[in-house]
N, C-alpha and C. Protein backbone atom coordinates (compact mmCIF):
# COMPACT_ATOMS: atom_id res chain seq x y z
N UNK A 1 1.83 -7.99 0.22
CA UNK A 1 0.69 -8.33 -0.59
C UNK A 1 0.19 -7.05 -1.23
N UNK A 2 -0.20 -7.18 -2.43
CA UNK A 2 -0.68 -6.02 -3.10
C UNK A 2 -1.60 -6.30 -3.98
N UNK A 3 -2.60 -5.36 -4.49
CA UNK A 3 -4.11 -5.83 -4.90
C UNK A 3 -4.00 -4.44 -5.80
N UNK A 4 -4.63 -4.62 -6.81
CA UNK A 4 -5.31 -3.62 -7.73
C UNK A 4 -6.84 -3.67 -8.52
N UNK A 5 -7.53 -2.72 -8.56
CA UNK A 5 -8.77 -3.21 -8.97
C UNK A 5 -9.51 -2.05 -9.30
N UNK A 6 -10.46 -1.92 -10.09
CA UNK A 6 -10.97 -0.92 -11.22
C UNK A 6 -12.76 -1.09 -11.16
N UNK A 7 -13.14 -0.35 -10.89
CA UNK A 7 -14.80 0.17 -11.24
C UNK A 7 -15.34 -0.99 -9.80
N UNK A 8 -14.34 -1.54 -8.54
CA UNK A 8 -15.47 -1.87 -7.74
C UNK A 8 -15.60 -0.91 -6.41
N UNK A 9 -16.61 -1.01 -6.48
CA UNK A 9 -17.62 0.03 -5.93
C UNK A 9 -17.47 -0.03 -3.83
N UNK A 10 -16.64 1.10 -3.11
CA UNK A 10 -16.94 1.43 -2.28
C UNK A 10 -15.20 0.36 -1.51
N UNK A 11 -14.46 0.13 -2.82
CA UNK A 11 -13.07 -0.65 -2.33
C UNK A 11 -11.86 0.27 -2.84
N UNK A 12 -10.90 0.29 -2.21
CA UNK A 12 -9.80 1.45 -2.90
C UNK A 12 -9.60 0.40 -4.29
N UNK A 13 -8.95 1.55 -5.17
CA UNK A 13 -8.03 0.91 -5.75
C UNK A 13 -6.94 0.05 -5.99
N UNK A 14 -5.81 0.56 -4.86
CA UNK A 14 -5.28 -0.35 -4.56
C UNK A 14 -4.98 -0.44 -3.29
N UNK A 15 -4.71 -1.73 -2.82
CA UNK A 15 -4.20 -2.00 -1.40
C UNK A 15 -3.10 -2.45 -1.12
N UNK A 16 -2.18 -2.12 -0.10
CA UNK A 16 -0.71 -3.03 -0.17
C UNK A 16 -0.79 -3.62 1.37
N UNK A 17 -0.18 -4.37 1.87
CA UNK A 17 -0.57 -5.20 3.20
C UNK A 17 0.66 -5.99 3.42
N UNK A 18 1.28 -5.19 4.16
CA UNK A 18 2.67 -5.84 5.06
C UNK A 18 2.20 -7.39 5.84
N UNK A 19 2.93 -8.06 5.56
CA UNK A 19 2.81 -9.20 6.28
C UNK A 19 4.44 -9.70 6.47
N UNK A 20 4.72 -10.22 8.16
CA UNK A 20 6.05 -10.62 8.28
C UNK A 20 5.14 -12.25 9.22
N UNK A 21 5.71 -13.33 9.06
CA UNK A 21 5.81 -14.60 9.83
C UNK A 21 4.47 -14.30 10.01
N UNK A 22 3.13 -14.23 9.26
CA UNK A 22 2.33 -14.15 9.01
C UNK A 22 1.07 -13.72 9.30
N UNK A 23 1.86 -12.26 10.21
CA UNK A 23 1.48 -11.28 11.13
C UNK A 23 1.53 -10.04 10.03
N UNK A 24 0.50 -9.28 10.70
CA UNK A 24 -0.06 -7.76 9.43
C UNK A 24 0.44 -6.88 9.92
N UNK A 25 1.85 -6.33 9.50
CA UNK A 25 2.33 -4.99 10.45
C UNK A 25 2.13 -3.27 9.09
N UNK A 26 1.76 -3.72 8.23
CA UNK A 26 1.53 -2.10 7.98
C UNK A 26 0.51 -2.74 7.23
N UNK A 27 -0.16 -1.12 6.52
CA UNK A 27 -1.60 -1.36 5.47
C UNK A 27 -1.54 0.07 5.15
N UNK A 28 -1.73 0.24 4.00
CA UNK A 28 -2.45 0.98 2.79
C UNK A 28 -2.82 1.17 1.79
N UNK A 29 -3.80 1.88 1.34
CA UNK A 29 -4.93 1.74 0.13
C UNK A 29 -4.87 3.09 -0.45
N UNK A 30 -5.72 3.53 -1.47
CA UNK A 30 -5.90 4.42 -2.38
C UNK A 30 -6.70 5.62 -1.37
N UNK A 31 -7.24 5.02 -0.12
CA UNK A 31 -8.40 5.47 -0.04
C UNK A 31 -7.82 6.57 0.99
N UNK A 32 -6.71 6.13 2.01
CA UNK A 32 -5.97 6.86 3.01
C UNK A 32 -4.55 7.84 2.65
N UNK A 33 -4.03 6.82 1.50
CA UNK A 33 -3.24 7.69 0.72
C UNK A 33 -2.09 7.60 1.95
N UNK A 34 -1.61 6.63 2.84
CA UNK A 34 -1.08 6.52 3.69
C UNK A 34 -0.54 5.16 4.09
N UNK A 35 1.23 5.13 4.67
CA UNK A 35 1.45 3.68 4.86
C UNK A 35 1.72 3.64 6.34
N UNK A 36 0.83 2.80 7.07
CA UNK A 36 0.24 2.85 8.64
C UNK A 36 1.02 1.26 9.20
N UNK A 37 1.29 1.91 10.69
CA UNK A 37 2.09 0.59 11.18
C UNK A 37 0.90 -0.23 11.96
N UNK A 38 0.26 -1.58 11.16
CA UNK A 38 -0.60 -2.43 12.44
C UNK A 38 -0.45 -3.46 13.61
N UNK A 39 1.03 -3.04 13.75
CA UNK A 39 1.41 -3.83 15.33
C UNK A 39 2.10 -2.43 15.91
N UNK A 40 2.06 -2.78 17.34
CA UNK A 40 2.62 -1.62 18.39
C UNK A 40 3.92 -1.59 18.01
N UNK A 41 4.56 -2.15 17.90
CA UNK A 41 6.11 -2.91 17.76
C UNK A 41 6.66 -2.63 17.05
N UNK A 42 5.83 -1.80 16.05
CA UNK A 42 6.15 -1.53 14.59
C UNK A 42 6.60 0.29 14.58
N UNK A 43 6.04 0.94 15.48
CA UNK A 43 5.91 2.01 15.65
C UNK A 43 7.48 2.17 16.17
N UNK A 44 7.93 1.40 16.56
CA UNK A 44 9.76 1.33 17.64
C UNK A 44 10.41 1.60 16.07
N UNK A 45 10.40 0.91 14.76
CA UNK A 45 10.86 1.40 13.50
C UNK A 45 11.31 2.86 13.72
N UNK A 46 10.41 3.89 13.79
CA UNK A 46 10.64 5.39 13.71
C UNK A 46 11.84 5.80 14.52
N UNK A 47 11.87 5.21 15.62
CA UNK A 47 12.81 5.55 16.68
C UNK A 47 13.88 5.38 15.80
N UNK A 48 14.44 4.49 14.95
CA UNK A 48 15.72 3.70 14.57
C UNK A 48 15.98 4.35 13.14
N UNK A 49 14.76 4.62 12.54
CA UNK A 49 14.49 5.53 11.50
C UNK A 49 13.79 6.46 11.15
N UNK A 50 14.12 7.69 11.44
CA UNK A 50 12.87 8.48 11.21
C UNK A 50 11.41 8.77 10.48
N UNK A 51 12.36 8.54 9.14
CA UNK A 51 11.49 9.01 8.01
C UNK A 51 11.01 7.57 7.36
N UNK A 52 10.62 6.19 8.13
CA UNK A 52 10.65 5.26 7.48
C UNK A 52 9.13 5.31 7.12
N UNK A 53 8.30 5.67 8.09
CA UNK A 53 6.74 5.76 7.57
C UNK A 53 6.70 6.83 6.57
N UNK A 54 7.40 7.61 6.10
CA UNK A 54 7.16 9.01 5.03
C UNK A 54 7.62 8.01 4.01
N UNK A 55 8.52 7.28 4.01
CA UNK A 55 9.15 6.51 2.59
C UNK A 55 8.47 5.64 2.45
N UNK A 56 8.11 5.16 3.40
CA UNK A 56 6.28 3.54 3.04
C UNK A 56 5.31 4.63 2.06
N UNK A 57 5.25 5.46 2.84
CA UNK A 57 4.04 5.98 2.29
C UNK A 57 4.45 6.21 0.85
N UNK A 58 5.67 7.00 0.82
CA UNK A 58 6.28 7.68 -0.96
C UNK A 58 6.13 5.79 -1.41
N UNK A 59 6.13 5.05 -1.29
CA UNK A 59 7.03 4.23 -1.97
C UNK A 59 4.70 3.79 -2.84
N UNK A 60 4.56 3.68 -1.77
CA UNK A 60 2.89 3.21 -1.67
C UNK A 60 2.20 3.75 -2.68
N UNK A 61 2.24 4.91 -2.53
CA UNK A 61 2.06 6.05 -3.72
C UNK A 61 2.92 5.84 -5.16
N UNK A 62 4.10 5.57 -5.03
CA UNK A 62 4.22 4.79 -6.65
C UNK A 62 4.00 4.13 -6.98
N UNK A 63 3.59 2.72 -6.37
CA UNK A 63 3.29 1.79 -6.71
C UNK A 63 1.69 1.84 -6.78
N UNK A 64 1.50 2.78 -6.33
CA UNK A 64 -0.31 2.65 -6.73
C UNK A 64 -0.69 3.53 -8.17
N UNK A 65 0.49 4.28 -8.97
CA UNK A 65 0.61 4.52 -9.93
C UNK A 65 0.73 3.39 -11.09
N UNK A 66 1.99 2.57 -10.64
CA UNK A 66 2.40 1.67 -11.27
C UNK A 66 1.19 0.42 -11.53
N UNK A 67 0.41 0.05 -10.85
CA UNK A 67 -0.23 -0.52 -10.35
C UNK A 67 -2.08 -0.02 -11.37
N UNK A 68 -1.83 1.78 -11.41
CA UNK A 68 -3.05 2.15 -12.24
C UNK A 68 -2.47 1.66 -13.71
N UNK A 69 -1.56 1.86 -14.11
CA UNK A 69 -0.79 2.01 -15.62
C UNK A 69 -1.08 0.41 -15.46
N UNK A 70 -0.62 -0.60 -15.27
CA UNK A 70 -0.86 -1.99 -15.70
C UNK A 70 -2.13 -2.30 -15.74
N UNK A 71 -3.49 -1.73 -14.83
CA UNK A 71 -4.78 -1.99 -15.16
C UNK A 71 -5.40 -1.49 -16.68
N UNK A 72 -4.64 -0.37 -16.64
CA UNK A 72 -5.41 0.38 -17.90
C UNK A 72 -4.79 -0.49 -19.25
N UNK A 73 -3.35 -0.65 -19.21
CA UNK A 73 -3.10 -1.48 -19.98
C UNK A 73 -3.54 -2.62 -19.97
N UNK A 74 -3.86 -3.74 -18.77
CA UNK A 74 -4.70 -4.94 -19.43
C UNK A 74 -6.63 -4.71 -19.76
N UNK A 75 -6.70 -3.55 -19.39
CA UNK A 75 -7.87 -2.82 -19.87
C UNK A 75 -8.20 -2.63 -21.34
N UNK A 76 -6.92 -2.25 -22.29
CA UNK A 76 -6.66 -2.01 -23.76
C UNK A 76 -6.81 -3.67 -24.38
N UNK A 77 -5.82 -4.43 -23.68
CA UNK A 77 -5.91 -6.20 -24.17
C UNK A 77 -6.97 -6.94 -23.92
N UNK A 78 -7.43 -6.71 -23.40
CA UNK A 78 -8.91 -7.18 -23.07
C UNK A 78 -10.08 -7.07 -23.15
């Protein structure tokens, strides 16, 4: 799940929100600048992959680019 949003007050910009079988295992926003595991279970990932929370995070961070560029553009159309 992913959210983007412009001038509201005291909410990141954007948010992205892992959901598997309709359980919340990661989360991050503009505000932490970070992609965080929210089940215990989730943390066993690293073991199997090291660098998988450094690449959530890189990946989080482009897409919260990608994510500014389409606001500003429906910002111009609107």
């Amino acid at each position: 799940f992913y959210t983007a949003s412009s001038g509201v007050p005291s909410f990141p910009s954007y948010v992205s929100v892992g959901f598997v079988n309709d359980v919340q295992i990661s989360y991050c926003d503009s505000n932490i600048n970070k992609n965080i595991p929210k089940q215990d279970w989730m943390n066993n990932v690293s073991s199997e992959h090291p660098n998988y929370w450094e690449e959530e995070t890189l990946t989080c961070r482009e897409k919260q680019k990608i994510f500014k560029k389409n606001i500003n553009i429906a910002k111009q159309r609107f």
